[in-house]
N, C-alpha and C. Protein backbone atom coordinates (compact mmCIF):
# COMPACT_ATOMS: atom_id res chain seq x y z
N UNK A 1 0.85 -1.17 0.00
CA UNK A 1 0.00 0.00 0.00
C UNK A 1 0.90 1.24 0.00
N UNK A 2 0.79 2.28 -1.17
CA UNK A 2 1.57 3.28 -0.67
C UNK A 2 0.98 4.29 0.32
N UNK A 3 2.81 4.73 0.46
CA UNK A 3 2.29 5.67 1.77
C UNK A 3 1.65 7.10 1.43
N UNK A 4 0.73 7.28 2.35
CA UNK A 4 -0.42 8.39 2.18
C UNK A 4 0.87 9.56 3.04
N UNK A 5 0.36 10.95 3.01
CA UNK A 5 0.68 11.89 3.79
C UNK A 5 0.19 12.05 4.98
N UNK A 6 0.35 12.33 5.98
CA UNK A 6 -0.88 12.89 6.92
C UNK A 6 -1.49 14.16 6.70
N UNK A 7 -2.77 14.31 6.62
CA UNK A 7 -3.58 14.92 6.25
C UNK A 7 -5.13 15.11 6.86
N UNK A 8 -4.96 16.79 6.69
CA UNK A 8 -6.06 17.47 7.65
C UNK A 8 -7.39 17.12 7.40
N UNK A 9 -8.50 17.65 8.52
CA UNK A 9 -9.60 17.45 7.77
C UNK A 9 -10.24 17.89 6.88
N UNK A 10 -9.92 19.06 6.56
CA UNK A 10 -10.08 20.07 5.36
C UNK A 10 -9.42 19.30 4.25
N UNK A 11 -7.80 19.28 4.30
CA UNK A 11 -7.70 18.30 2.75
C UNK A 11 -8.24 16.91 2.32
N UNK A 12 -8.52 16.38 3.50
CA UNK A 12 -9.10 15.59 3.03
C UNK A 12 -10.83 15.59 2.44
N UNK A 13 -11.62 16.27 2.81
CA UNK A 13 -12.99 17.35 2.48
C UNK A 13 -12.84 17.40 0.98
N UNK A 14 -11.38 18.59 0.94
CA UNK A 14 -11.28 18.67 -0.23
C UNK A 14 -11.06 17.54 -1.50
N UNK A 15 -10.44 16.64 -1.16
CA UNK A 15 -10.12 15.79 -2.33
C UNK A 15 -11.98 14.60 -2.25
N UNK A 16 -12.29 14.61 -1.37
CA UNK A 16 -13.86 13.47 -1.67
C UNK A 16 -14.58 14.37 -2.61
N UNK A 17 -14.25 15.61 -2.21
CA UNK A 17 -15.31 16.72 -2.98
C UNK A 17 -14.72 16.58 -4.27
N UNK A 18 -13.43 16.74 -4.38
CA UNK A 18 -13.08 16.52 -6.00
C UNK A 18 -13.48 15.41 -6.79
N UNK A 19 -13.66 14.41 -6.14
CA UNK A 19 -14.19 12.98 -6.70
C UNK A 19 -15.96 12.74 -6.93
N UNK A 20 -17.11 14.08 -6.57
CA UNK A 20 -17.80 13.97 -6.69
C UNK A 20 -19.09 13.88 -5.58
N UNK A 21 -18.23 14.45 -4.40
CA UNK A 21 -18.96 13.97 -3.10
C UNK A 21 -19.56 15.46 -2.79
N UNK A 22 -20.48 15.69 -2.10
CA UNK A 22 -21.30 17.10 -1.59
C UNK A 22 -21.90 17.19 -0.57
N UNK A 23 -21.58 18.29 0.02
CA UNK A 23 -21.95 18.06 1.28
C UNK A 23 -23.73 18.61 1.88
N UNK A 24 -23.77 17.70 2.69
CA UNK A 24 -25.77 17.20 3.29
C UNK A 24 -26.05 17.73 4.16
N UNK A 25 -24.88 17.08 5.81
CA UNK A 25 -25.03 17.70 6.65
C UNK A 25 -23.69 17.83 7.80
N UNK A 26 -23.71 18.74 8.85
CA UNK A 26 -22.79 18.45 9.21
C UNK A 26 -23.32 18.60 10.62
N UNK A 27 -23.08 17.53 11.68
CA UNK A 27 -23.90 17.51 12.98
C UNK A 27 -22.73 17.13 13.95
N UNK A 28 -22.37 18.52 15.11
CA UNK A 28 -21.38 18.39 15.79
C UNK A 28 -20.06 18.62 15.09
N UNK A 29 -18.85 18.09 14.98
CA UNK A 29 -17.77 17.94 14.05
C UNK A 29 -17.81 16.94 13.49
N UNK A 30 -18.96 16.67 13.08
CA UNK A 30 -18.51 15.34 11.54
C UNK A 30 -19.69 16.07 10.66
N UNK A 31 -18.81 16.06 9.59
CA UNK A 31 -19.77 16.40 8.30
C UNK A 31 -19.87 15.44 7.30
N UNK A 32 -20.80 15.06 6.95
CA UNK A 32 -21.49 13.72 5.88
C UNK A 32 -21.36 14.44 4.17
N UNK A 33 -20.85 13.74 3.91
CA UNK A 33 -20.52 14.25 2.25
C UNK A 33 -21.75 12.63 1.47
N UNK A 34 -22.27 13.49 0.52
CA UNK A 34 -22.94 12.33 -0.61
C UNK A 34 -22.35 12.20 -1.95
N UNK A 35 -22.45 11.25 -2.25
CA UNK A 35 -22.58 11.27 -3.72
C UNK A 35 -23.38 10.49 -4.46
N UNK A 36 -24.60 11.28 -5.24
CA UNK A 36 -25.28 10.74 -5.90
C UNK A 36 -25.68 9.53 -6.72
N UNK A 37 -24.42 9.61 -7.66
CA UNK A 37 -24.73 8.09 -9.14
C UNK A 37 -24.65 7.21 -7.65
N UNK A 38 -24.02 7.04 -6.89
CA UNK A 38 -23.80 5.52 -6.57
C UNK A 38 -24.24 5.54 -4.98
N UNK A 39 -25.03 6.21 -4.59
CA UNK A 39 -26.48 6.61 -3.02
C UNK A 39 -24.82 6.05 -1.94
N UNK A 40 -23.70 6.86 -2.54
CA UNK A 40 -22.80 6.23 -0.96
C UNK A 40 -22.60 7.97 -0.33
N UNK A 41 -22.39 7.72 0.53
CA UNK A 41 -21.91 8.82 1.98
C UNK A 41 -20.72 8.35 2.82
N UNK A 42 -19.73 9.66 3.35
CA UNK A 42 -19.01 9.60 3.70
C UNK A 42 -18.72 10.92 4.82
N UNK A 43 -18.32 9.87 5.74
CA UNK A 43 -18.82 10.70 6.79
C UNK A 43 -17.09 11.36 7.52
N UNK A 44 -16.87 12.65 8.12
CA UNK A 44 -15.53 13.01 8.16
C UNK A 44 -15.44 13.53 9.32
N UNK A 45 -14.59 13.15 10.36
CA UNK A 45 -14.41 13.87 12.00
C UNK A 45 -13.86 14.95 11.91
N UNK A 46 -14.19 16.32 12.00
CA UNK A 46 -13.55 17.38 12.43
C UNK A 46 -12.95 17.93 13.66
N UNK A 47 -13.01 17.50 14.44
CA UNK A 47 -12.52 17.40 15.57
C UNK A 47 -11.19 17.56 16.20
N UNK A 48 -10.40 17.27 14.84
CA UNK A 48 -8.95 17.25 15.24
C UNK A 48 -7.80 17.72 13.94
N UNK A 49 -7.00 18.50 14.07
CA UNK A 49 -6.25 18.97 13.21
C UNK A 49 -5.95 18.06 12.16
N UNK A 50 -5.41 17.14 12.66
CA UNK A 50 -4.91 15.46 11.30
C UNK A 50 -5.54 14.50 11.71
N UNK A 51 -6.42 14.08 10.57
CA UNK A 51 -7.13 12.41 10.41
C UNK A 51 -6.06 11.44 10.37
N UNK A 52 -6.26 10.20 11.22
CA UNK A 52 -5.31 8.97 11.47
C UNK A 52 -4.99 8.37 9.98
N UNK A 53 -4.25 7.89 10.16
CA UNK A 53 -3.52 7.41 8.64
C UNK A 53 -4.37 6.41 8.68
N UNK A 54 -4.83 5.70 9.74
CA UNK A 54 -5.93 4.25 9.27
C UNK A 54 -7.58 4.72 8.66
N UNK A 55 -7.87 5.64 9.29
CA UNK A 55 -8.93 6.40 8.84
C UNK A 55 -9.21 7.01 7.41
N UNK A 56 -8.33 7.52 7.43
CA UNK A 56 -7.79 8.31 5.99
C UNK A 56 -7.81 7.19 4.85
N UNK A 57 -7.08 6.11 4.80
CA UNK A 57 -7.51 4.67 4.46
C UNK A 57 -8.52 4.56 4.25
N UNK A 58 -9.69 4.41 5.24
CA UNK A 58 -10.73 3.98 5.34
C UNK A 58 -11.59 4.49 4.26
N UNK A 59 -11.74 6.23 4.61
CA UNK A 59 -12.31 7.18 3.94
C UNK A 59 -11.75 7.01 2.64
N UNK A 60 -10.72 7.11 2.04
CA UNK A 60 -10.65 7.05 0.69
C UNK A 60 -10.80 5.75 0.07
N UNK A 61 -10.78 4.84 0.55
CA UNK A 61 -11.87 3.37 -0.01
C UNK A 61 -12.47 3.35 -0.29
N UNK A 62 -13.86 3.86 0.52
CA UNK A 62 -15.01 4.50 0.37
C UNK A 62 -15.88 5.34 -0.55
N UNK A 63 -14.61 5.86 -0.69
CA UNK A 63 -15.14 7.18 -1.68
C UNK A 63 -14.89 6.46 -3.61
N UNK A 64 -13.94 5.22 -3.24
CA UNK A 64 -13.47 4.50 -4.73
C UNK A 64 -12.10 5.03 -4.82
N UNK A 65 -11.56 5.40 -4.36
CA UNK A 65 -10.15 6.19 -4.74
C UNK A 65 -8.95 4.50 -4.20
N UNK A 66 -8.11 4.98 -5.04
CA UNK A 66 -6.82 4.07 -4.57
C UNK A 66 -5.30 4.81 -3.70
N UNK A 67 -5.10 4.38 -3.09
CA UNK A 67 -4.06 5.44 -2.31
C UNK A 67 -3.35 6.16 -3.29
N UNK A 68 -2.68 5.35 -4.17
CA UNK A 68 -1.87 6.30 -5.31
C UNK A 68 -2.91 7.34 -5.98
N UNK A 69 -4.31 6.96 -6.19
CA UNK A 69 -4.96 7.77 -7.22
C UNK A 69 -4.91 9.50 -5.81
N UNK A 70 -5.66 8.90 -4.66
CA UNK A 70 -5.91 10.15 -3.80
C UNK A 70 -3.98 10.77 -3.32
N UNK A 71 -2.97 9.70 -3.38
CA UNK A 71 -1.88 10.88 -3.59
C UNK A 71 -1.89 12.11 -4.42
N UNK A 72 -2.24 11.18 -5.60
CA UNK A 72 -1.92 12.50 -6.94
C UNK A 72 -2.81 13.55 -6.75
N UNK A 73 -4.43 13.18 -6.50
CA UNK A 73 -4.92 14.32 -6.22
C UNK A 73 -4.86 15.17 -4.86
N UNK A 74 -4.10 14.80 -3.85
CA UNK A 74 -3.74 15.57 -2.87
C UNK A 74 -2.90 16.61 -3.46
N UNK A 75 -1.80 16.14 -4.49
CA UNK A 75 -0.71 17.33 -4.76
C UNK A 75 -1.02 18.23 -5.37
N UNK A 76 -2.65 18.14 -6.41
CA UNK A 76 -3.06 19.00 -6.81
C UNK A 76 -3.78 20.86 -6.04
């Protein structure tokens, strides 16, 4: 698996959103991102300056991304 960066909750926001995700609601510090064609949601802790590298994992699985694909679009 390559290695991811550590990364905030904002960049990470930003890159689901680049892939098509929008945001629904946000209740407390987690905000729920959707995306339509395929009825999935993804849900993101704000709470803390940097999301865990296992999390971050998690979330970009989710969303369809491959670690290398969400590298490249992090550098963007």
């Amino acid at each position: 698996m390559p290695f991811l960066p550590i990364v905030t909750a904002r960049q990470l926001v930003k890159l689901i959103k680049a892939v098509g995700f929008i945001e629904v609601r946000q209740k407390g510090s987690h905000l729920t991102l959707y995306r339509e064609n395929d009825n999935s949601s993804i849900t993101i802790p704000l709470h803390s300056k940097t999301v865990g590298v296992g999390l971050t994992h998690t979330i970009i699985k989710q969303a369809g991304l491959t670690p290398k694909e969400a590298k490249e679009l992090l550098r963007k």
